[in-house]
N, C-alpha and C. Protein backbone atom coordinates (compact mmCIF):
# COMPACT_ATOMS: atom_id res chain seq x y z
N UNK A 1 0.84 -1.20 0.00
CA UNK A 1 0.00 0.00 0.00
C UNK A 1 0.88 1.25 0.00
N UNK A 2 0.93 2.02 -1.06
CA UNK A 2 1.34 3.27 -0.59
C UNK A 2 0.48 4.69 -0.69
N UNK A 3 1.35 5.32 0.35
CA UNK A 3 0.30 6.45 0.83
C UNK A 3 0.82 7.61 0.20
N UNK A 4 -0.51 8.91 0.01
CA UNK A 4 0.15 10.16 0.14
C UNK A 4 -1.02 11.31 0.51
N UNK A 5 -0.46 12.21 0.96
CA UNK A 5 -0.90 13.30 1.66
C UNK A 5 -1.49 14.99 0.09
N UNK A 6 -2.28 15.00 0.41
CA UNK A 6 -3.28 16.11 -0.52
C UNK A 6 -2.98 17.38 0.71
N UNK A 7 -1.92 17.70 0.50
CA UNK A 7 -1.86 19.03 1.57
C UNK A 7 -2.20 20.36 0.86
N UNK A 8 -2.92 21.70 1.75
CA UNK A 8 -3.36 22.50 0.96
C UNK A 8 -3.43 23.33 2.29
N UNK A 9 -3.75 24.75 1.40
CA UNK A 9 -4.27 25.99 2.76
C UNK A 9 -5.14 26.53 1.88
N UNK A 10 -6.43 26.83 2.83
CA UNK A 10 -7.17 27.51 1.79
C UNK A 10 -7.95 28.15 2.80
N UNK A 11 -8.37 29.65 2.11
CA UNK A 11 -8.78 30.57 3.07
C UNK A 11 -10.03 30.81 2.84
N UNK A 12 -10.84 30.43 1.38
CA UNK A 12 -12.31 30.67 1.51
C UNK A 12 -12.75 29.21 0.71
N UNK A 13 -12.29 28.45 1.28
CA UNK A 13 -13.08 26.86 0.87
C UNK A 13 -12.58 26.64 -1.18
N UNK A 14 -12.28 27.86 -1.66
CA UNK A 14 -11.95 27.17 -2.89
C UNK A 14 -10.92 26.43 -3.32
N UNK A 15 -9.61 26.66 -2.54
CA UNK A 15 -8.59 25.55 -2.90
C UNK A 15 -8.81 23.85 -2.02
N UNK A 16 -9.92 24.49 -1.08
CA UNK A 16 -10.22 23.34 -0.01
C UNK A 16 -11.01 22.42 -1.14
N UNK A 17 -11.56 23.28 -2.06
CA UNK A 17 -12.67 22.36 -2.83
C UNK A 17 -12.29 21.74 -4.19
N UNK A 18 -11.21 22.40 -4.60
CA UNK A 18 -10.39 21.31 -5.55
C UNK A 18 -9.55 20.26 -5.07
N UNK A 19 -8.94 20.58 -3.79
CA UNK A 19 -8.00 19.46 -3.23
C UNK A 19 -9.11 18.48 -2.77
N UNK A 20 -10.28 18.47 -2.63
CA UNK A 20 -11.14 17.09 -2.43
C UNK A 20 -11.59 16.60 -3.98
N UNK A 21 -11.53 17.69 -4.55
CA UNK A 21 -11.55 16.55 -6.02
C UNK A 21 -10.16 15.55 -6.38
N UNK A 22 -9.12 16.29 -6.15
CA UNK A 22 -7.59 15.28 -6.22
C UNK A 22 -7.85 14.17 -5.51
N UNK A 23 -8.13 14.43 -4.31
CA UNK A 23 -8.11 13.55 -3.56
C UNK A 23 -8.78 12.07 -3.82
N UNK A 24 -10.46 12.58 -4.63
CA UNK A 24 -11.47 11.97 -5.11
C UNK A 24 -10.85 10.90 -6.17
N UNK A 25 -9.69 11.85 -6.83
CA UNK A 25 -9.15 10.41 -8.26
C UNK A 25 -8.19 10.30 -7.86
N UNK A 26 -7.24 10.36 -6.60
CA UNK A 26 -6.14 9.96 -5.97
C UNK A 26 -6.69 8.44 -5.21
N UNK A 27 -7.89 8.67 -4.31
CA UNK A 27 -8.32 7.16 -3.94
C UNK A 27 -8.78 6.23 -4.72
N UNK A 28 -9.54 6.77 -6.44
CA UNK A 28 -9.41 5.75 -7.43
C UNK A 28 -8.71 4.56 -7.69
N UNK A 29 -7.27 4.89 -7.31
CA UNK A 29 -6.55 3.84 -7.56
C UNK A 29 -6.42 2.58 -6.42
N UNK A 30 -6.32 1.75 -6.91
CA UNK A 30 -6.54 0.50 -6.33
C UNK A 30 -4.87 0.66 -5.26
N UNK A 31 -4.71 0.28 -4.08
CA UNK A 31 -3.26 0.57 -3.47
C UNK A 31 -2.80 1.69 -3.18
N UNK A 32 -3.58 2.40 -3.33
CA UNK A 32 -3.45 3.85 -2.51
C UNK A 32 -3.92 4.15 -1.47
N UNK A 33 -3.51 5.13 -0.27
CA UNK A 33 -4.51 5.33 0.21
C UNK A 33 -3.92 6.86 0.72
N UNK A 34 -5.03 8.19 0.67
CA UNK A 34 -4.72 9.42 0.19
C UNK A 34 -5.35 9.97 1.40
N UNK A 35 -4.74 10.90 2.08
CA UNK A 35 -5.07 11.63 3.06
C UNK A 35 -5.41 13.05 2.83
N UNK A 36 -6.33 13.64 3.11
CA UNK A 36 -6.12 15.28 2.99
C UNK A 36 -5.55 15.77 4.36
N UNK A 37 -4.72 16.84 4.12
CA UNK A 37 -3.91 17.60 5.41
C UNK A 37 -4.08 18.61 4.63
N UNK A 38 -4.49 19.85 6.01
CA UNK A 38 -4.53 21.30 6.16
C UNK A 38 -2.47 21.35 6.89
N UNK A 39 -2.36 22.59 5.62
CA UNK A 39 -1.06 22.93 5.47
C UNK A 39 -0.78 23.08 7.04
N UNK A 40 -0.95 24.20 7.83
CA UNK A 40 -0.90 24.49 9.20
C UNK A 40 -0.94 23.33 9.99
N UNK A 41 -1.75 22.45 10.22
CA UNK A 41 -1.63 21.38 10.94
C UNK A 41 -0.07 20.82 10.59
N UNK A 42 0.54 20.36 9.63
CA UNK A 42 1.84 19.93 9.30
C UNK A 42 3.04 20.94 9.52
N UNK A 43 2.77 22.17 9.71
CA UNK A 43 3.52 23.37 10.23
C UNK A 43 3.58 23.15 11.70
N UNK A 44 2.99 22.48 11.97
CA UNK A 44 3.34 22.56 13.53
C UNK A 44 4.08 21.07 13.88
N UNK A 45 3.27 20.10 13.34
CA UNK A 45 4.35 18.93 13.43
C UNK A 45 4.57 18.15 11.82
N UNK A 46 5.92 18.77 10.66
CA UNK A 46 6.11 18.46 9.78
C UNK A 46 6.20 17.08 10.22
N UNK A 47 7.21 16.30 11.08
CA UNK A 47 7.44 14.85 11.19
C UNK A 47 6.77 13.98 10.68
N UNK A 48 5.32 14.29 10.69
CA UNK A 48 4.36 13.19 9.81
C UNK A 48 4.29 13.19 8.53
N UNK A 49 5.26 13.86 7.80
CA UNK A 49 5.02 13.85 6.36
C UNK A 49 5.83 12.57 5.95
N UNK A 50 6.38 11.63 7.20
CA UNK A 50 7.84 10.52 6.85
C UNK A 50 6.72 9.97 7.01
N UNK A 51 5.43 9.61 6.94
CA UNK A 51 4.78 8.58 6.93
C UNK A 51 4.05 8.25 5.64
N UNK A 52 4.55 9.24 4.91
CA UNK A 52 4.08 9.61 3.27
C UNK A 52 5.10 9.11 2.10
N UNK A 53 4.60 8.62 1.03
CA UNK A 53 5.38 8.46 -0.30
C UNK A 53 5.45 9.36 -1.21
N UNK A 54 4.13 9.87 -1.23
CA UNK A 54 4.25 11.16 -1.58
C UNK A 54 3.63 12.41 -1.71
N UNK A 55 3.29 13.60 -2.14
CA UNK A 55 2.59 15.08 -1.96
C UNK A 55 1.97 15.84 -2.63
N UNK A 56 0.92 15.67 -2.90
CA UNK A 56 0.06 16.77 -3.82
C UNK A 56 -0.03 18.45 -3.11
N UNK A 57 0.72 18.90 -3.40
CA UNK A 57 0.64 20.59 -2.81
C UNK A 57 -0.42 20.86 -2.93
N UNK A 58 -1.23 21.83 -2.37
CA UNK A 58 -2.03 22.82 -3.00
C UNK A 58 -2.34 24.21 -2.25
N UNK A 59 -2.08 25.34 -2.77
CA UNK A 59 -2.05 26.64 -1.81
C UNK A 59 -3.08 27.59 -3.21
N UNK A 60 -3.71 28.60 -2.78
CA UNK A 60 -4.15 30.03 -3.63
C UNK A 60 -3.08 30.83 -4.31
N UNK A 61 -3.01 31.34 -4.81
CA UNK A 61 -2.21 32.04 -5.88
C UNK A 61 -2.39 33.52 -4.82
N UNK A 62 -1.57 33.89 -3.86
CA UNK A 62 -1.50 35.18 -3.80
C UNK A 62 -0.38 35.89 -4.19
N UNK A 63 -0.89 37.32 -4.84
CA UNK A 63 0.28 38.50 -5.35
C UNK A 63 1.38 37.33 -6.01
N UNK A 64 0.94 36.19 -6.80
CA UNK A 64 2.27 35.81 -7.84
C UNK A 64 3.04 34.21 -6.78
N UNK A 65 2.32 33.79 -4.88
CA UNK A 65 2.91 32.85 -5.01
C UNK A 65 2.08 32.52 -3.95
N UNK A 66 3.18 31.64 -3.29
CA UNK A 66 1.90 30.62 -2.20
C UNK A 66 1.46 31.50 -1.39
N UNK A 67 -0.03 31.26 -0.29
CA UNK A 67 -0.21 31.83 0.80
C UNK A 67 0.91 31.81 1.99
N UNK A 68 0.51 33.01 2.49
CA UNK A 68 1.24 32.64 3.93
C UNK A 68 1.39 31.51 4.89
N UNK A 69 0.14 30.83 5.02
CA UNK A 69 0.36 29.58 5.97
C UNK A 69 0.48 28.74 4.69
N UNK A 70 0.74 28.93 4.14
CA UNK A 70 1.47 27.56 3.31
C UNK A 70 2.84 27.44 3.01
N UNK A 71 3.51 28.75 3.00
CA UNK A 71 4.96 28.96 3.13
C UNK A 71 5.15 28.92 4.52
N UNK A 72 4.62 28.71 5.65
CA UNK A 72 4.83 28.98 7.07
C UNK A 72 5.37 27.22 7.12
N UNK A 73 4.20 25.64 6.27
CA UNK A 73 4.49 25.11 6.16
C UNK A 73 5.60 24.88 5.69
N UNK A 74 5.93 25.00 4.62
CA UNK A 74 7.32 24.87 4.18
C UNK A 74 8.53 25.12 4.36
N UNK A 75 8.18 26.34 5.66
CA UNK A 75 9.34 26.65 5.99
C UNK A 75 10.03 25.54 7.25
N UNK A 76 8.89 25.08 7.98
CA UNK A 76 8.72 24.45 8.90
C UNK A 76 9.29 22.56 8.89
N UNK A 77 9.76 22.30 7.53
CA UNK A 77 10.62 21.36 7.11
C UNK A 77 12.09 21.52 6.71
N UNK A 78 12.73 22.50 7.58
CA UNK A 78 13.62 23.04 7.60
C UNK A 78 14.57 21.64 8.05
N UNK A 79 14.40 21.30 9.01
CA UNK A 79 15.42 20.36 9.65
C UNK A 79 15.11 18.87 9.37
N UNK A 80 13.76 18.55 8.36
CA UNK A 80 13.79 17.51 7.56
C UNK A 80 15.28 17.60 6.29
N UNK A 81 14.81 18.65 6.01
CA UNK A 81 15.56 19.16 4.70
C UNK A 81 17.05 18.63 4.95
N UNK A 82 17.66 19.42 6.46
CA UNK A 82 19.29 19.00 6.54
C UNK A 82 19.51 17.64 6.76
N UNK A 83 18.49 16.89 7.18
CA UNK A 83 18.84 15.43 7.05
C UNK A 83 18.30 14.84 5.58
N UNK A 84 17.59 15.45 5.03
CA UNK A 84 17.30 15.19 3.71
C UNK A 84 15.96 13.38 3.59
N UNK A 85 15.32 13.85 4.87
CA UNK A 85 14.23 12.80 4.81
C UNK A 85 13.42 12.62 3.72
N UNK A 86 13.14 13.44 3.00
CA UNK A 86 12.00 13.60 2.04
C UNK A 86 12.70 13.04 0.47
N UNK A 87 13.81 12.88 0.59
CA UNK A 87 14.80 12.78 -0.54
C UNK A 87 13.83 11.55 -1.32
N UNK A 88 13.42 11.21 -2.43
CA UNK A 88 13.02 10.13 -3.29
C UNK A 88 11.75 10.17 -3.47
N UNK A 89 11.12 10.76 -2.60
CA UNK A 89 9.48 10.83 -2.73
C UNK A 89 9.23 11.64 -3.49
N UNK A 90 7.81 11.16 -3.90
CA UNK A 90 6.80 12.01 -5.52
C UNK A 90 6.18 13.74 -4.69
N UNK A 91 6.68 14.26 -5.66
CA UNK A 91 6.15 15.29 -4.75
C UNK A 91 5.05 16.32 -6.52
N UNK A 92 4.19 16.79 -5.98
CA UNK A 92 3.17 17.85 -7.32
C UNK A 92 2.62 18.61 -6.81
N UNK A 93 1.80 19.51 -7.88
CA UNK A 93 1.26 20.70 -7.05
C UNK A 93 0.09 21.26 -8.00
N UNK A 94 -0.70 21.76 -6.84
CA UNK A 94 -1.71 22.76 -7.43
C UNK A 94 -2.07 24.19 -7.11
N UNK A 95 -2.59 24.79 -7.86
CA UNK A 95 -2.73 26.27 -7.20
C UNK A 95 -4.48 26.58 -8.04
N UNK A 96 -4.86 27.58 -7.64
CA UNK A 96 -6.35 28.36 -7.41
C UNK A 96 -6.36 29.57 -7.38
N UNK A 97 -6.51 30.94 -8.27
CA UNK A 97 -6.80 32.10 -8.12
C UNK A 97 -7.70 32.31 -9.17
N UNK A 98 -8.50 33.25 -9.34
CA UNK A 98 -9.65 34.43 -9.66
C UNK A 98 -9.73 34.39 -10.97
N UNK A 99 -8.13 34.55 -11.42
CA UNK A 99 -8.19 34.86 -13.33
C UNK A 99 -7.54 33.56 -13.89
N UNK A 100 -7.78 33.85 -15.26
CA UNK A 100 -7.27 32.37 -16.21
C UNK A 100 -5.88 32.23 -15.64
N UNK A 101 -5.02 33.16 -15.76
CA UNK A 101 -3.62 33.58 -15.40
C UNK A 101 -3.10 33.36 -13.78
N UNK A 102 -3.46 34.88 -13.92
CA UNK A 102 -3.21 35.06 -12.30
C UNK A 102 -1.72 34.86 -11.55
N UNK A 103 -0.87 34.90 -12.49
CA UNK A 103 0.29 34.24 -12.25
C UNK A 103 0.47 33.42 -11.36
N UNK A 104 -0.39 32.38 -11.85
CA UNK A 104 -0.14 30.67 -10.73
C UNK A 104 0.96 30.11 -11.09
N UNK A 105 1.52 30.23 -12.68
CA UNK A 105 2.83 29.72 -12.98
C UNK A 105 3.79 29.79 -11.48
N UNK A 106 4.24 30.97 -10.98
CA UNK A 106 5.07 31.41 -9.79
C UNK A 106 4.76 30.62 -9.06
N UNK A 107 3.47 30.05 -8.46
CA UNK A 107 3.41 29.65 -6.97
C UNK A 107 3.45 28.07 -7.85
N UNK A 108 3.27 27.36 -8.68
CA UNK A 108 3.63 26.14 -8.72
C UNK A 108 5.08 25.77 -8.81
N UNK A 109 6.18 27.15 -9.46
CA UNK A 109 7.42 26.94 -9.46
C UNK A 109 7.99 26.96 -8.05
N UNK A 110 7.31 28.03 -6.82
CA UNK A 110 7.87 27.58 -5.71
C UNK A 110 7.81 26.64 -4.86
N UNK A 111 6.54 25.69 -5.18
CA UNK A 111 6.18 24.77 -5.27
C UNK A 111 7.22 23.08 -5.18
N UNK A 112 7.42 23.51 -6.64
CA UNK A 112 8.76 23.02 -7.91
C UNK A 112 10.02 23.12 -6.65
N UNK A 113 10.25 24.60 -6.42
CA UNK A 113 11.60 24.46 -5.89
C UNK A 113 11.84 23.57 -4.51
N UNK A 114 10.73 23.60 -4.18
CA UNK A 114 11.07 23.43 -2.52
C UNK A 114 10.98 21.69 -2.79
N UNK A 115 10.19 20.98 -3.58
CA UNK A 115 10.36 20.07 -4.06
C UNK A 115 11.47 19.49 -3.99
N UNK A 116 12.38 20.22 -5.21
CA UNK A 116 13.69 20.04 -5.38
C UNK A 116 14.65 19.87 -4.27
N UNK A 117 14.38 21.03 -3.65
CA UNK A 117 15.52 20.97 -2.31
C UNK A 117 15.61 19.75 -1.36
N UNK A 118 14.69 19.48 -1.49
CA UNK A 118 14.08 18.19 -0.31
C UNK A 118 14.74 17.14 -1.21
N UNK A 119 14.92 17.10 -2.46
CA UNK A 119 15.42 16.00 -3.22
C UNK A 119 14.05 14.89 -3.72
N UNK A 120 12.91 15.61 -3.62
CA UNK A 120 11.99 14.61 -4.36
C UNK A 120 12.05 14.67 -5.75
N UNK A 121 10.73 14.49 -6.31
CA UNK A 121 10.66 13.82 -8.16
C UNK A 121 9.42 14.36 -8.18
N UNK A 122 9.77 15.24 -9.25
CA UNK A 122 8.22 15.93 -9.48
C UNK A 122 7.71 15.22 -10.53
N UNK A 123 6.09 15.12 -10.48
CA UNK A 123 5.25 15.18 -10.91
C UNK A 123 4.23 15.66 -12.37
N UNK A 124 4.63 16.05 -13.27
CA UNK A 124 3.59 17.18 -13.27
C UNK A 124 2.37 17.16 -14.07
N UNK A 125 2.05 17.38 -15.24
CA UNK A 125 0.27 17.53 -15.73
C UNK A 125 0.33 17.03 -16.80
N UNK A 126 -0.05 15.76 -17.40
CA UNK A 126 0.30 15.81 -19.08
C UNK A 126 -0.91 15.77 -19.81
N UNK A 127 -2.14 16.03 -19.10
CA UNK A 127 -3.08 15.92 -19.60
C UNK A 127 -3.22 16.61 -20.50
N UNK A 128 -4.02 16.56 -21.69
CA UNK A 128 -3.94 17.16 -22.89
C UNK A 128 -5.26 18.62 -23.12
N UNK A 129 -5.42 19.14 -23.18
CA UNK A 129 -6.27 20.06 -23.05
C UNK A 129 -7.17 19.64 -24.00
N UNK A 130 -8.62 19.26 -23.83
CA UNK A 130 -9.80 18.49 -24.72
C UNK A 130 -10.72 19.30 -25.07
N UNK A 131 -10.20 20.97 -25.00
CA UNK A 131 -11.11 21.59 -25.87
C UNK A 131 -10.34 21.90 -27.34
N UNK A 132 -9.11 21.40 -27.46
CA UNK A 132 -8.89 20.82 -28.97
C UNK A 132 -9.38 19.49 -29.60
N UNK A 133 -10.42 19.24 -28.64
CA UNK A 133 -10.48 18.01 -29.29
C UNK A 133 -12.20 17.70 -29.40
N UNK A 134 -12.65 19.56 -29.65
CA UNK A 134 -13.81 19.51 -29.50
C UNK A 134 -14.71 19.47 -28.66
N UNK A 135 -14.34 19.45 -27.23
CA UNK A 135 -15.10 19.56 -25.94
C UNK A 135 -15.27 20.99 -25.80
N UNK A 136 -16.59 21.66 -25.48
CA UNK A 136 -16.85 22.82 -25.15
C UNK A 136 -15.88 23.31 -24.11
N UNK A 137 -15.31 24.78 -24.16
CA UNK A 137 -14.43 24.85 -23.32
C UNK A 137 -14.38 24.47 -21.95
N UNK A 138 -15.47 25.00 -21.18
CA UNK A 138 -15.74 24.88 -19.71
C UNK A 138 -16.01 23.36 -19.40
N UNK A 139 -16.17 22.60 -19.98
CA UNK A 139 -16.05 21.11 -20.01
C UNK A 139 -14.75 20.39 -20.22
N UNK A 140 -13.54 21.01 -20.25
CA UNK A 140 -12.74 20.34 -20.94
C UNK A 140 -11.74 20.22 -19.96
N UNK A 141 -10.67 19.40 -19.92
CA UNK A 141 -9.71 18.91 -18.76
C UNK A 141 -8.49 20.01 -19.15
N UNK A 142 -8.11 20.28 -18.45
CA UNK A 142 -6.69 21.58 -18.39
C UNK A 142 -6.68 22.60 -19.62
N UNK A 143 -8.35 22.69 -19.16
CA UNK A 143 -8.32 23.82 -20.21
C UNK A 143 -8.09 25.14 -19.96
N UNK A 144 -7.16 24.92 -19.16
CA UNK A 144 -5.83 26.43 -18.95
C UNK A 144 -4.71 26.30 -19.37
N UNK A 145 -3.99 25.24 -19.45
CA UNK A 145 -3.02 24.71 -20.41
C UNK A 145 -1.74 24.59 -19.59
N UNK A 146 -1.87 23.91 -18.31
CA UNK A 146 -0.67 23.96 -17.47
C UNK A 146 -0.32 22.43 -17.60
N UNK A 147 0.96 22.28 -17.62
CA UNK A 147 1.84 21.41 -17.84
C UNK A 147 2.61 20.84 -16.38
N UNK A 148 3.03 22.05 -15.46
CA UNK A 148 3.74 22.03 -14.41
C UNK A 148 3.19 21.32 -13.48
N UNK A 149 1.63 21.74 -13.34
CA UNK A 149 0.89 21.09 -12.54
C UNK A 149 -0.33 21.32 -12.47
N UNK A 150 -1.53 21.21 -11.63
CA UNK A 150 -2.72 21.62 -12.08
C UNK A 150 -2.88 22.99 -11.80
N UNK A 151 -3.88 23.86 -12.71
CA UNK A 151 -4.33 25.18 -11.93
C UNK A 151 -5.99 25.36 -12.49
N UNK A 152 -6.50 25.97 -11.64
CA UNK A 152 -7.77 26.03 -11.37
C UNK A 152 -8.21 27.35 -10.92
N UNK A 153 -9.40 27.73 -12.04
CA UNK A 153 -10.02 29.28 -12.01
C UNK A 153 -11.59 29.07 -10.81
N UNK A 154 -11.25 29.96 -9.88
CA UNK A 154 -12.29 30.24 -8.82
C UNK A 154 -13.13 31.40 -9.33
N UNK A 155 -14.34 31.13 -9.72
CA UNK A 155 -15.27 32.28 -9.68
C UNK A 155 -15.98 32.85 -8.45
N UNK A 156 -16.86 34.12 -8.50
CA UNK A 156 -17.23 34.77 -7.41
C UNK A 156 -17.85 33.77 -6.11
N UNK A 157 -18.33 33.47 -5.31
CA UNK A 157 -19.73 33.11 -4.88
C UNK A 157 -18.79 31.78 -4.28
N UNK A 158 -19.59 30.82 -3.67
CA UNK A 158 -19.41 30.04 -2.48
C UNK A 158 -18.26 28.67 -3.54
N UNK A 159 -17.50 28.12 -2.57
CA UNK A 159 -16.91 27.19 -3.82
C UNK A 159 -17.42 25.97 -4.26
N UNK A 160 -18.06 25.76 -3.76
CA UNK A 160 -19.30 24.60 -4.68
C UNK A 160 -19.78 25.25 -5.93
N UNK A 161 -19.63 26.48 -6.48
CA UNK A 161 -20.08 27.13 -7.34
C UNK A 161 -19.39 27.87 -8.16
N UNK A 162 -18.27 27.71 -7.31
CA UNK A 162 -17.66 29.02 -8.30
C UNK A 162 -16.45 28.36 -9.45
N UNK A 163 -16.23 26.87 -9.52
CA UNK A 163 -15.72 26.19 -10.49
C UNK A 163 -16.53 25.73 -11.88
N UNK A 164 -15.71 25.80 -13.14
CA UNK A 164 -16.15 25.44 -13.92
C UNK A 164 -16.33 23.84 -14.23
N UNK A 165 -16.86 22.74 -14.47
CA UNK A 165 -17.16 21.46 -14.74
C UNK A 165 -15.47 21.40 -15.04
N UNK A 166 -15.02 21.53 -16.12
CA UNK A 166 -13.36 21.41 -16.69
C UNK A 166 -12.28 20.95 -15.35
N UNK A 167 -12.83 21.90 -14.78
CA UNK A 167 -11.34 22.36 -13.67
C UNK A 167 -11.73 21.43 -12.52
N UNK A 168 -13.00 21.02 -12.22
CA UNK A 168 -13.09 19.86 -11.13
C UNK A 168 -12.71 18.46 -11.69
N UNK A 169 -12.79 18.26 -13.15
CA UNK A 169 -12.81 16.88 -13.97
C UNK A 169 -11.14 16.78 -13.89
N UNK A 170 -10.34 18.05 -13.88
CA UNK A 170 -9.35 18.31 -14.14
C UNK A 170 -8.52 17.58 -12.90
N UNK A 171 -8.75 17.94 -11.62
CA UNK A 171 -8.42 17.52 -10.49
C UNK A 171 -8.57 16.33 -10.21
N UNK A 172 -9.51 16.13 -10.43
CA UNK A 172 -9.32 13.94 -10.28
C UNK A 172 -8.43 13.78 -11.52
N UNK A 173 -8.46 14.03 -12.00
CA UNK A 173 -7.62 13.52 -13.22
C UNK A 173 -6.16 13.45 -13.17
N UNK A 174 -5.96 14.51 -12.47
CA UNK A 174 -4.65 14.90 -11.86
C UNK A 174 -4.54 14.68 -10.83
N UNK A 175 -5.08 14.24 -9.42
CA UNK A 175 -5.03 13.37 -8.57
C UNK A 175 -4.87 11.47 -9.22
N UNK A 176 -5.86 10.89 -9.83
CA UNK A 176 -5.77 9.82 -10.21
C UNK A 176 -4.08 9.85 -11.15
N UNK A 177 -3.86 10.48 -11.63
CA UNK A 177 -2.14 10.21 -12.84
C UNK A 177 -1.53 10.48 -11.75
N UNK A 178 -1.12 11.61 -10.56
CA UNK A 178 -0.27 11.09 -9.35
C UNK A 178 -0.34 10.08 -9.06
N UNK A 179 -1.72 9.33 -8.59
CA UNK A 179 -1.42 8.21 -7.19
C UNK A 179 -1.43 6.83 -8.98
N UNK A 180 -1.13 7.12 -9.99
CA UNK A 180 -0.73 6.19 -10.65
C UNK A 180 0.22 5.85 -10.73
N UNK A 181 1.40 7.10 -10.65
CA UNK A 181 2.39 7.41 -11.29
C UNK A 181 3.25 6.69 -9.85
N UNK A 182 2.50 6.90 -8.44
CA UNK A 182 3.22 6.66 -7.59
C UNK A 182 3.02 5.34 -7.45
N UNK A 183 1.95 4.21 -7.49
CA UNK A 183 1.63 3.09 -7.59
C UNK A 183 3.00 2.87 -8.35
N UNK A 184 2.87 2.85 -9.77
CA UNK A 184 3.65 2.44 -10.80
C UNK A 184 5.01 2.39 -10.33
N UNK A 185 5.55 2.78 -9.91
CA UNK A 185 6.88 3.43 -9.22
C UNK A 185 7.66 1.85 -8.29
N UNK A 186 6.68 2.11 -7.34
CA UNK A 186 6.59 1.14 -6.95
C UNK A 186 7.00 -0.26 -7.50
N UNK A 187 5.94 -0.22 -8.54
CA UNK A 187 6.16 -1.89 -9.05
C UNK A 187 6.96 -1.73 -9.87
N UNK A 188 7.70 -0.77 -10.56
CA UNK A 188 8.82 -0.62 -11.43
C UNK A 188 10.31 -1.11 -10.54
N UNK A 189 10.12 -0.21 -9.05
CA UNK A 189 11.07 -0.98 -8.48
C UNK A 189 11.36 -2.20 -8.16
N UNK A 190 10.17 -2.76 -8.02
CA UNK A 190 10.79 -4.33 -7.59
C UNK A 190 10.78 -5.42 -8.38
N UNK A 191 10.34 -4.84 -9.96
CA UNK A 191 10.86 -5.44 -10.81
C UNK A 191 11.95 -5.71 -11.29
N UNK A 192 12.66 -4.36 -11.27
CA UNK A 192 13.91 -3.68 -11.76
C UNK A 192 15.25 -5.04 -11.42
N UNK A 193 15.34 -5.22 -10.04
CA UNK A 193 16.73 -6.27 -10.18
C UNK A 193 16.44 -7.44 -11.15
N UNK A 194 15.35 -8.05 -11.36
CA UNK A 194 15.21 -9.25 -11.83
C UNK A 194 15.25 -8.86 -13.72
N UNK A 195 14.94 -7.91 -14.24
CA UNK A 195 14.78 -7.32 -15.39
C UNK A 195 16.34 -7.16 -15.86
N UNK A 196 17.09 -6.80 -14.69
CA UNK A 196 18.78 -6.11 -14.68
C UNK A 196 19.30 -7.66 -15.09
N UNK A 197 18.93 -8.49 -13.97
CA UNK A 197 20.51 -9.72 -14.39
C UNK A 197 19.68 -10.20 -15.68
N UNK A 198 18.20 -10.56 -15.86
CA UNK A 198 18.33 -11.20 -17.31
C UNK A 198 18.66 -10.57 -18.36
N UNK A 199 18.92 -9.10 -18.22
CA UNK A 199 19.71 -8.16 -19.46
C UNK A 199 21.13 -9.11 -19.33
């Protein structure tokens, strides 16, 4: 069985409400089993993230990057980092602001970096955007066109409402290809010696 953690901060229920769609096609997979964690709770005791394989980020897009208590998290794996616990694990990310844009690119790259530092293996989106393929736009899977990782447009009003069909289909979708990618991983490894000597 391997596990991983859907961590997120969200300040008016809309990043809260895409990270339960990840989550939704993250438990799809057969051998998974997917936790949601509020960023802050793990800011106070990171240690439980060693009980994880691997990390779906998810924070709001403010002024160009993560929220505050979501960098409060990250900062807060400081002394994971110098022992380098996190080193090998799947780590991805999502972000949530207002406009198509919004410069979410930024907060998935810091995302990206802190990733890096820790020494994990990113993740990221390869889903194909399916309003080239004739799906009405607001129906269509990453029909914002992010590659890095997922991003998702919040409209006005409560967040049960304020997503388009696309961008929730989008999130399982991109939850389910993580907890595949991390399944897969798995069984790639313990294939691997027996594959090696009959080469």
């Amino acid at each position: 069985m391997k596990t991983l953690a859907v961590i997120y901060h969200s300040a008016h229920g809309h990043t809260a409400h895409i990270a339960r769609h990840v989550l939704e096609g993250a438990q799809s997979v057969p051998g998974i089993r997917a936790d949601l964690v509020q960023a802050d709770e793990l800011a106070r005791a990171p240690d439980a993230l060693l009980r994880y394989d691997g990390f779906i980020l998810g924070s709001p897009t403010y002024l160009g990057g993560v929220s505050g208590p979501f960098k409060s998290f990250m900062d807060a794996t400081g002394r994971l980092w110098k022992t380098q616990q996190l080193k090998n694990k799947l780590a991805a990310g999502f972000t949530v602001s207002s406009l198509p844009a919004g410069d979410k690119q930024s907060t998935l790259l810091s995302m990206f970096v802190f990733a890096m530092q820790h020494g994990m293996v990113w993740v990221g989106n390869p889903i194909l955007p399916e309003q080239h393929a004739g799906v009405p736009y607001d129906e269509a899977a990453n029909r914002l066109g992010s590659w890095s990782g997922l991003m998702a447009q919040a409209g006005h009003g409560s967040a049960a409402d304020a997503f388009v069909p696309g961008d929730t289909k989008t999130a399982r979708m991109f939850g389910r290809h993580f907890a595949q990618t991390l399944h897969g991983l798995g069984t790639a490894a313990a294939r691997q010696p027996s594959e090696e000597i009959a080469a």
